[in-house]
C-alpha atoms as a PDB file:
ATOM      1  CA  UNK A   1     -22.351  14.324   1.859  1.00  0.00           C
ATOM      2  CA  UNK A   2     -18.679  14.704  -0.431  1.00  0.00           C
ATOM      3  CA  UNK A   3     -15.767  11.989   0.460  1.00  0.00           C
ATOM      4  CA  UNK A   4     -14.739  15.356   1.691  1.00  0.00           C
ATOM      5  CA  UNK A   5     -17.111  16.002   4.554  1.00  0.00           C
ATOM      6  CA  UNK A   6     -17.023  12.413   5.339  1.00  0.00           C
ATOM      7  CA  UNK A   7     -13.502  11.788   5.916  1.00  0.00           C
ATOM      8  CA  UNK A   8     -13.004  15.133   7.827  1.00  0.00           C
ATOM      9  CA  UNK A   9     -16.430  13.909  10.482  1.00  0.00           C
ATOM     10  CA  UNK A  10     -14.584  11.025  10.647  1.00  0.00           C
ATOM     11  CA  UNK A  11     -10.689  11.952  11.511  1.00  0.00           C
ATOM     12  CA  UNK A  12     -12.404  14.368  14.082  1.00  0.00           C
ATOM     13  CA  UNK A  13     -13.696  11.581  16.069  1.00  0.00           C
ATOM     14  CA  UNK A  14     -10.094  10.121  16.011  1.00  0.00           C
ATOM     15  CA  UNK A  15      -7.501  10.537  18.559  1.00  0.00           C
ATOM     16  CA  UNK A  16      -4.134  12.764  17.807  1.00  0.00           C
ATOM     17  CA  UNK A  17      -2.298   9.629  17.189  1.00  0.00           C
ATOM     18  CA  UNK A  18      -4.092   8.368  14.621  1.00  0.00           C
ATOM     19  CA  UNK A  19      -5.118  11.473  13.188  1.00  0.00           C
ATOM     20  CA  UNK A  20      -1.331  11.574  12.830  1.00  0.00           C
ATOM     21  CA  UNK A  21      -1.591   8.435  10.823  1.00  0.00           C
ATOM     22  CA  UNK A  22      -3.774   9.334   8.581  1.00  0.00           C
ATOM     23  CA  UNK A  23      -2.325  12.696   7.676  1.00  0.00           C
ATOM     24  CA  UNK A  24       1.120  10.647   7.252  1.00  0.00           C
ATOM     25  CA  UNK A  25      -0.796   8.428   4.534  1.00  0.00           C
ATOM     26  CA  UNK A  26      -2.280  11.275   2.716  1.00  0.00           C
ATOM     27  CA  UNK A  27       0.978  13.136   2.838  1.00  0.00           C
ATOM     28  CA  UNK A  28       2.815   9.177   1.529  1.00  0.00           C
ATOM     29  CA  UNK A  29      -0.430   8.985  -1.113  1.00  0.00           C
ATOM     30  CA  UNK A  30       0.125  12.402  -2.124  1.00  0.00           C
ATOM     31  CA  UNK A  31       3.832  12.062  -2.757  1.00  0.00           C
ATOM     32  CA  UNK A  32       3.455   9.159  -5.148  1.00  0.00           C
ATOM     33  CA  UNK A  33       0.795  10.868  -7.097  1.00  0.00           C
ATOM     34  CA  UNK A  34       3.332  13.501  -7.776  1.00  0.00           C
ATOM     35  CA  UNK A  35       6.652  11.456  -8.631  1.00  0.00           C
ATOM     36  CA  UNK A  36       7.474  10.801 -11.994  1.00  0.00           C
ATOM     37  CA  UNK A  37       7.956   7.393 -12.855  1.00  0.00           C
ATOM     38  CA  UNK A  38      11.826   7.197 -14.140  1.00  0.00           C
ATOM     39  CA  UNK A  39      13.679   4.283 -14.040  1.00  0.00           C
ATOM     40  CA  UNK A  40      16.448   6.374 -11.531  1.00  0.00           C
ATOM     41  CA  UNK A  41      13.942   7.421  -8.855  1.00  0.00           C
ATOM     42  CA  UNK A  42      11.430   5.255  -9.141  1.00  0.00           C
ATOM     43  CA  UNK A  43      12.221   3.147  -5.828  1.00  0.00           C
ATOM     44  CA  UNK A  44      13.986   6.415  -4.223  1.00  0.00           C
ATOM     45  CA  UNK A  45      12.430   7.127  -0.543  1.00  0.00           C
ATOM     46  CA  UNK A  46      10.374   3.440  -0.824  1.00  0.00           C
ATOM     47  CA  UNK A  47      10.502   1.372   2.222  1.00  0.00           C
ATOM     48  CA  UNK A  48      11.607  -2.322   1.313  1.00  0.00           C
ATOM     49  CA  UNK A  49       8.012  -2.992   2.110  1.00  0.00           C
ATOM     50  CA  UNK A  50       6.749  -1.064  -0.647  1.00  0.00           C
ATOM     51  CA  UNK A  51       9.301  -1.900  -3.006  1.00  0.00           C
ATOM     52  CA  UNK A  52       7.637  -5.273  -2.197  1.00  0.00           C
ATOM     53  CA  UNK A  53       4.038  -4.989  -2.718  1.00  0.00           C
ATOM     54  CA  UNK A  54       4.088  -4.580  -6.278  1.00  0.00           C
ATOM     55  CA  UNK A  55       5.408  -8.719  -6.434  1.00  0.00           C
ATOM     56  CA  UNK A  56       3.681 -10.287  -3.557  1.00  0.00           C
ATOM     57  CA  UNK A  57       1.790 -12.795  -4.838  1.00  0.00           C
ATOM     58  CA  UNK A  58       2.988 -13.328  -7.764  1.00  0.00           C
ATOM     59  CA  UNK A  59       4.136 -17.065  -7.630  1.00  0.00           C
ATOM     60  CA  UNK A  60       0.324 -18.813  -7.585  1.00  0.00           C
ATOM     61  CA  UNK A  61       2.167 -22.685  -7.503  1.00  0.00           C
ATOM     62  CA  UNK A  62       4.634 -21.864  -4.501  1.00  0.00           C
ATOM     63  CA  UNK A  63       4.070 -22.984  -1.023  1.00  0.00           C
ATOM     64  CA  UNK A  64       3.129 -20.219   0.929  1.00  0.00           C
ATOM     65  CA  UNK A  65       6.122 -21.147   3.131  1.00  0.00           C
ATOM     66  CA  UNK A  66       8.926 -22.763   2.306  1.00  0.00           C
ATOM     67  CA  UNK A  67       9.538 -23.932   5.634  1.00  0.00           C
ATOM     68  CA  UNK A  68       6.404 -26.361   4.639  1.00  0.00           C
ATOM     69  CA  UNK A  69       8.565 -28.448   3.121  1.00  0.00           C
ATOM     70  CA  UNK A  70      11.641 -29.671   5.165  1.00  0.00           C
ATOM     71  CA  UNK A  71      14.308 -30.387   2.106  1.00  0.00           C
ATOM     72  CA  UNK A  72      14.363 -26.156   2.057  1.00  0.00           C
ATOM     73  CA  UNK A  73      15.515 -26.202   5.864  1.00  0.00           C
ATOM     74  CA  UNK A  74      17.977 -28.744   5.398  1.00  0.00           C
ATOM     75  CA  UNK A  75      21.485 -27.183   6.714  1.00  0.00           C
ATOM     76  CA  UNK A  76      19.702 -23.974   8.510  1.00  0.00           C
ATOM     77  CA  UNK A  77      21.499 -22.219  11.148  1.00  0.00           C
ATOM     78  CA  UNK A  78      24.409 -24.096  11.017  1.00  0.00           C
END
Protein backbone atom coordinates (compact mmCIF):
# COMPACT_ATOMS: atom_id res chain seq x y z
CA UNK A 1 0.00 0.00 0.00
CA UNK A 2 1.51 3.87 -1.27
CA UNK A 3 1.56 6.76 1.60
CA UNK A 4 -1.08 7.55 -0.91
CA UNK A 5 -3.68 4.89 -0.30
CA UNK A 6 -2.87 5.01 3.28
CA UNK A 7 -3.49 8.48 4.14
CA UNK A 8 -6.68 8.67 1.93
CA UNK A 9 -8.19 5.04 4.13
CA UNK A 10 -7.31 6.96 6.83
CA UNK A 11 -8.88 10.71 6.41
CA UNK A 12 -12.04 8.67 5.30
CA UNK A 13 -12.51 7.28 8.65
CA UNK A 14 -12.21 10.92 9.99
CA UNK A 15 -14.95 13.23 10.74
CA UNK A 16 -15.57 16.58 8.45
CA UNK A 17 -13.88 18.57 11.04
CA UNK A 18 -10.84 17.08 11.06
CA UNK A 19 -10.77 16.10 7.63
CA UNK A 20 -10.89 19.90 7.44
CA UNK A 21 -7.72 19.94 9.41
CA UNK A 22 -5.86 17.97 7.62
CA UNK A 23 -6.63 19.39 4.21
CA UNK A 24 -5.73 22.92 5.93
CA UNK A 25 -2.15 21.36 6.75
CA UNK A 26 -1.57 19.97 3.38
CA UNK A 27 -2.81 23.14 1.79
CA UNK A 28 -0.14 25.23 4.84
CA UNK A 29 2.66 22.27 3.84
CA UNK A 30 2.05 22.81 0.33
CA UNK A 31 2.38 26.57 0.41
CA UNK A 32 5.80 26.53 2.01
CA UNK A 33 7.11 24.03 -0.40
CA UNK A 34 6.33 26.53 -3.04
CA UNK A 35 7.62 29.98 -1.51
CA UNK A 36 10.84 31.16 -2.34
CA UNK A 37 13.01 31.84 0.38
CA UNK A 38 13.85 35.82 0.06
CA UNK A 39 14.80 37.75 2.76
CA UNK A 40 11.37 40.18 1.97
CA UNK A 41 8.78 37.39 2.14
CA UNK A 42 10.22 34.99 3.94
CA UNK A 43 8.06 35.52 7.27
CA UNK A 44 5.04 37.00 5.02
CA UNK A 45 1.59 35.07 5.93
CA UNK A 46 3.63 33.17 9.12
CA UNK A 47 1.76 33.06 12.29
CA UNK A 48 4.03 34.37 15.26
CA UNK A 49 3.97 30.74 16.15
CA UNK A 50 5.76 29.70 13.22
CA UNK A 51 7.97 32.50 13.00
CA UNK A 52 8.85 30.87 16.38
CA UNK A 53 9.58 27.34 15.85
CA UNK A 54 12.60 27.73 13.96
CA UNK A 55 14.36 29.20 17.66
CA UNK A 56 12.62 27.24 20.28
CA UNK A 57 15.04 25.57 21.98
CA UNK A 58 17.77 27.07 21.23
CA UNK A 59 19.12 28.33 24.68
CA UNK A 60 20.22 24.59 26.23
CA UNK A 61 21.60 26.54 29.79
CA UNK A 62 18.30 28.67 30.36
CA UNK A 63 15.71 27.80 32.85
CA UNK A 64 12.87 26.57 31.17
CA UNK A 65 10.98 29.36 32.99
CA UNK A 66 12.11 32.29 34.13
CA UNK A 67 9.55 32.60 36.61
CA UNK A 68 11.81 29.66 38.35
CA UNK A 69 13.84 32.03 39.61
CA UNK A 70 12.20 34.93 41.63
CA UNK A 71 14.97 37.91 41.01
CA UNK A 72 13.21 37.83 37.16
CA UNK A 73 9.69 38.60 38.84
CA UNK A 74 10.93 41.17 40.97
CA UNK A 75 8.72 44.48 40.17
CA UNK A 76 5.93 42.42 38.01
CA UNK A 77 2.62 43.89 37.57
CA UNK A 78 3.23 46.86 39.25
Amino acid sequence: MSIEQAVIEKLRVLPSDKQQEVLDFVEFLESRSHKSISPSNRWEGMTALEAAQSAMGVVGDGPPDLSTNPKYMDGFGQ
